[in-house]
Structure formats: structure tokens, C-alpha cells
N, C-alpha and C. Protein backbone atom coordinates (compact mmCIF):
# COMPACT_ATOMS: atom_id res chain seq x y z
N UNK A 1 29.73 24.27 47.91
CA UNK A 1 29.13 24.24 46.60
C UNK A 1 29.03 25.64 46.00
N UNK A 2 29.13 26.66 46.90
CA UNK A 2 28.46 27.46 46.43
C UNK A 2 29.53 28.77 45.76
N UNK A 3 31.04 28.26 46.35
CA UNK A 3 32.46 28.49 45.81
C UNK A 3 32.71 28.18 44.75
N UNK A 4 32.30 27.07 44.12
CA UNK A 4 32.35 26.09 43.12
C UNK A 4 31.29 26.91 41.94
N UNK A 5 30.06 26.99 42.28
CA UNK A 5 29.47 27.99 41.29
C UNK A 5 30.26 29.53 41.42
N UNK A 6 30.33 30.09 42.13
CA UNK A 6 30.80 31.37 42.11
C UNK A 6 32.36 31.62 40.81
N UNK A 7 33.43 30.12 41.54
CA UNK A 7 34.21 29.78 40.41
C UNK A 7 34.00 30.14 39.36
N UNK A 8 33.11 29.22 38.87
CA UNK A 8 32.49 28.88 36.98
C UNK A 8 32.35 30.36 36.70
N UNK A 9 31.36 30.84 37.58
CA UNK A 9 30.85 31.89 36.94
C UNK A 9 32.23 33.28 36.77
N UNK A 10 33.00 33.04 37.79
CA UNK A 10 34.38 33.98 37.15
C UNK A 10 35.22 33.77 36.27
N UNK A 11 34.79 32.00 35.66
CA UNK A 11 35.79 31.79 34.39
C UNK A 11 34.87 32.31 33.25
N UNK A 12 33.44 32.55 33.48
CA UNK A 12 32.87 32.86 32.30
C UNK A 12 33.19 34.46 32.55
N UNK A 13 33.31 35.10 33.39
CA UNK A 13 33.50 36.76 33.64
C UNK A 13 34.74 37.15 32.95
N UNK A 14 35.69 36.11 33.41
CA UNK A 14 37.14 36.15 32.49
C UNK A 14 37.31 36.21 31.34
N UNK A 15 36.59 35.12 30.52
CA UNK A 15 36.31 34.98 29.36
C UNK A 15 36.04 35.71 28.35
N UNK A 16 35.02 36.16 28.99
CA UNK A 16 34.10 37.27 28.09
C UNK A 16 34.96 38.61 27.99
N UNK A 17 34.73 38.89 29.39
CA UNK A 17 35.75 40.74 29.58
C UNK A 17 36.81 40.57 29.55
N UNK A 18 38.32 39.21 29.47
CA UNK A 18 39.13 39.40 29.32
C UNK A 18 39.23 39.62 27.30
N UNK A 19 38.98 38.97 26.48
CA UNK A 19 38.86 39.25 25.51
C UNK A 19 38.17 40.30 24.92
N UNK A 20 37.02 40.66 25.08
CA UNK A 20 36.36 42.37 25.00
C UNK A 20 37.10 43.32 25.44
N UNK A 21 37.86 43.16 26.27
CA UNK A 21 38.79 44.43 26.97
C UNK A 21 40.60 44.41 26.14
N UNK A 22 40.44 43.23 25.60
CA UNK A 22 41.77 42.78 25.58
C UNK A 22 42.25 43.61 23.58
N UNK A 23 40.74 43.60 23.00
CA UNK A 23 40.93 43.97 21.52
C UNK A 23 41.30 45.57 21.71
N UNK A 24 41.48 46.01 20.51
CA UNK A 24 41.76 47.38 20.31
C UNK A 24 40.39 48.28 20.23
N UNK A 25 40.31 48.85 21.52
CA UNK A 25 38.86 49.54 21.27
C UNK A 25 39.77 50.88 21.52
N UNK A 26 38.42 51.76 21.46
CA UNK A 26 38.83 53.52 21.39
C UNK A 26 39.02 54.28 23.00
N UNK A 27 38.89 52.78 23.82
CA UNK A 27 38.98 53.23 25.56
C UNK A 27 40.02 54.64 25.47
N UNK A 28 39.87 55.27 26.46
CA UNK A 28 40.92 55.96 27.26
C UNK A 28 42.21 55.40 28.02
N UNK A 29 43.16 56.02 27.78
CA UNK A 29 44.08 55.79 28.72
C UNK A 29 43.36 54.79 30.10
N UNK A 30 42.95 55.63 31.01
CA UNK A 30 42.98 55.96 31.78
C UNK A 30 41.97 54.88 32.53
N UNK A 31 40.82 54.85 31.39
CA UNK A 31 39.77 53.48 31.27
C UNK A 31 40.96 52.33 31.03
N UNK A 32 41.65 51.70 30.27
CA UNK A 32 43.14 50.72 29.63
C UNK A 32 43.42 50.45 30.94
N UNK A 33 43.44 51.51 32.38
CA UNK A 33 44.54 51.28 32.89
C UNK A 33 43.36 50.55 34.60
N UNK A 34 42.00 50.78 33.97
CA UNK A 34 40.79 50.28 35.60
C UNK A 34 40.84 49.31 34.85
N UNK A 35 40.47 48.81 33.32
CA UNK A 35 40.11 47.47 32.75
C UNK A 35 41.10 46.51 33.23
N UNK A 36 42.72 46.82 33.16
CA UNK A 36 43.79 46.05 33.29
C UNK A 36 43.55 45.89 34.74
N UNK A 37 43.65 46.96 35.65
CA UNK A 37 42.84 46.41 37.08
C UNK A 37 42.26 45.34 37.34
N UNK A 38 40.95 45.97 37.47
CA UNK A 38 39.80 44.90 36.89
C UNK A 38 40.66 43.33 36.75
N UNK A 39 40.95 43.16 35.49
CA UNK A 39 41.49 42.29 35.18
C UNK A 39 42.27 41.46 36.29
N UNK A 40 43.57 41.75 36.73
CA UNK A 40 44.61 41.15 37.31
C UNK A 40 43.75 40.80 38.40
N UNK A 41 42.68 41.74 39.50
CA UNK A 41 41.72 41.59 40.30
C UNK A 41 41.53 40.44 40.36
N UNK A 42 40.69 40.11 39.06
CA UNK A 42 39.71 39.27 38.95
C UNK A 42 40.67 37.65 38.82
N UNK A 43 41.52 38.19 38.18
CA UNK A 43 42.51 36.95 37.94
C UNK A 43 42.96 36.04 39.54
N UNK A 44 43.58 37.05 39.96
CA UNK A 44 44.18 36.54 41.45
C UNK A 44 42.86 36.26 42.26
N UNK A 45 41.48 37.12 42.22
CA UNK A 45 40.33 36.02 42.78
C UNK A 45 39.83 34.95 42.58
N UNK A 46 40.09 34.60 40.86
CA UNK A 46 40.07 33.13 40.65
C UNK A 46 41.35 32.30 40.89
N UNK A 47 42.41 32.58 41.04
CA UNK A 47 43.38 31.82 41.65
C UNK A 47 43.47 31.42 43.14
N UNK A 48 42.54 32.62 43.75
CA UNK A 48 42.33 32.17 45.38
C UNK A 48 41.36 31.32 45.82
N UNK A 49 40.39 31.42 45.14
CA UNK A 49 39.12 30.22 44.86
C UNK A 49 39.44 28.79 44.15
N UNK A 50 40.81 28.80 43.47
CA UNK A 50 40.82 27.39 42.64
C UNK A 50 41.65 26.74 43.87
N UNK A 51 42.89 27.71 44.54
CA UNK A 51 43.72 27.03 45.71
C UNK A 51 42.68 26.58 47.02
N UNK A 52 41.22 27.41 47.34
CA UNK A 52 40.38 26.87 48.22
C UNK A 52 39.47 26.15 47.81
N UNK A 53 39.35 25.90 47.18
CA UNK A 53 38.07 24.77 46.27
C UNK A 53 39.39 23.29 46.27
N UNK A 54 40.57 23.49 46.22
CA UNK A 54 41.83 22.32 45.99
C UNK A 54 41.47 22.43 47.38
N UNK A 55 42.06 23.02 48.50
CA UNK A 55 42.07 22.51 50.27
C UNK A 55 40.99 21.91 50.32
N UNK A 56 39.57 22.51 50.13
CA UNK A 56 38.56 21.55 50.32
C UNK A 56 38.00 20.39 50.00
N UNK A 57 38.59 20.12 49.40
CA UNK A 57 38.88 18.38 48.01
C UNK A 57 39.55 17.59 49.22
N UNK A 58 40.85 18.37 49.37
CA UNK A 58 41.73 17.38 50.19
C UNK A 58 41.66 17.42 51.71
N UNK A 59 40.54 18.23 52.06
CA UNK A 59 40.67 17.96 53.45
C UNK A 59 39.28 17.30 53.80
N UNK A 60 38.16 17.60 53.28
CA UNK A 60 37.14 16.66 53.12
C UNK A 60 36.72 15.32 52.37
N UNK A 61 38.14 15.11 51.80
CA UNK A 61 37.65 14.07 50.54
C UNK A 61 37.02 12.87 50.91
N UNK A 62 36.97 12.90 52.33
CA UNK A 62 35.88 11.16 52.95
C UNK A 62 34.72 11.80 52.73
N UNK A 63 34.30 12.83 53.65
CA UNK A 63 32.77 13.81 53.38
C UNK A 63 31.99 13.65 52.04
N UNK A 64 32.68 14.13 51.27
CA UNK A 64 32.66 14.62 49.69
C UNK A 64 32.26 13.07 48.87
N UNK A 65 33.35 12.26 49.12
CA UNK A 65 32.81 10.80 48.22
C UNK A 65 31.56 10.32 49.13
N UNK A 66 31.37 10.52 50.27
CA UNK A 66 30.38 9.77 50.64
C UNK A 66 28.93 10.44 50.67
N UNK A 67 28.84 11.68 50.39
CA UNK A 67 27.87 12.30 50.19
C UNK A 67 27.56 12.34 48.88
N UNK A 68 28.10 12.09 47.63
CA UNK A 68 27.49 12.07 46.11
C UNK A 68 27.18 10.66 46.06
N UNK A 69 26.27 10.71 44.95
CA UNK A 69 25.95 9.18 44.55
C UNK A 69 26.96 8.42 44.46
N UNK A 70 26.57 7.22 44.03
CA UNK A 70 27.56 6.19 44.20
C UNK A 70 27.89 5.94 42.84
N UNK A 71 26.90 6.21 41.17
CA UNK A 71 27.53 6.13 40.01
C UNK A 71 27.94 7.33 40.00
N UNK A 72 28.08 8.21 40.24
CA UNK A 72 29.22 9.59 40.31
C UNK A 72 30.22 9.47 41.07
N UNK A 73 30.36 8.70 42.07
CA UNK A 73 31.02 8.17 42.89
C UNK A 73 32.50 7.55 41.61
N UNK A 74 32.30 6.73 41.48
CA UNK A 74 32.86 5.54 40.94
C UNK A 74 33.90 6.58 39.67
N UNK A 75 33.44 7.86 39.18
CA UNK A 75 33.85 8.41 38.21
C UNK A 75 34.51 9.59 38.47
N UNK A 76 34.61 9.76 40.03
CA UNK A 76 35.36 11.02 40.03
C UNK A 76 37.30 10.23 40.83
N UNK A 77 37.98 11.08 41.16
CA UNK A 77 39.17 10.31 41.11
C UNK A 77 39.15 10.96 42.98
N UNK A 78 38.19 11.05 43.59
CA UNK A 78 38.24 11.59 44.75
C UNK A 78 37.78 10.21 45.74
N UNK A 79 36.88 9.39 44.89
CA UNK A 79 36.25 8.30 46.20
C UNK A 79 37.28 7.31 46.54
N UNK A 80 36.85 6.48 47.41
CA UNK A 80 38.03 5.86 48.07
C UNK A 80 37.62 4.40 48.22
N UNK A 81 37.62 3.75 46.39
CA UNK A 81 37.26 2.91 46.30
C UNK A 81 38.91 2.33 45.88
């Protein structure tokens, strides 16, 4: 669960500082070139978290449906009804 929040919260990190960083500000070189860092960083850490948050779907998916309710159950495409 706690991958899953960490997730969200790097699509909102993306969000925000990829567009704030992304306009024409008066940065430095040199600042242009840690932001773009930064950036790609942050990118490939949310791509490593979306591929392990996917393994854990599919390797627990009995666990997972049988531990949420049962009308949440019925609405996600994971239970094994």
C-alpha cells in the first residue's frame, strides 16, 4: 500500500515540477541542466514503481481480491469472480 501512495504522490511531484521547470524561467545553465536531472530521475523512479506495483497485482491477485471488500471487490477487474 504504501508503494501505491508513494506512486500518487510522484505523479503529483511530476506534475507540478515537471511543468514549473519545463516554462522559460531565468534558471542558469547549469541549474537547466540538475532540473533536467532531477527530472529524468524522477521519471525512471516512477516507471520502476508502476512495473512493481504491476508484479504485485499479478503475483498476489488471490491475496489482494480477497482482502478488499466485496462491493469493491465486484468493481475492480482483479477479483476472481
Amino acid at each position: 500500500m504504501l508503494i501505491v501512495v508513494t506512486f500518487l504522490v510522484d505523479f503529483i511531484w511530476l506534475c507540478y515540477w515537471g511543468s514549473a521547470w519545463s516554462e522559460d524561467n531565468l534558471a542558469e545553465t547549469w541549474e537547466r541542466g540538475v532540473q533536467h536531472f532531477v527530472l529524468v530521475l524522477s521519471i525512471i523512479n516512477f516507471l520502476v514503481k508502476l512495473g512493481v506495483i504491476a508484479l504485485v497485482v499479478m503475483t498476489e491477485k488471490s491475496n489482494i481480491s480477497e482482502n478488499i471488500p466485496s462491493k469493491l471487490s465486484s468493481m475492480l477487474p482483479i477479483s476472481n469472480q
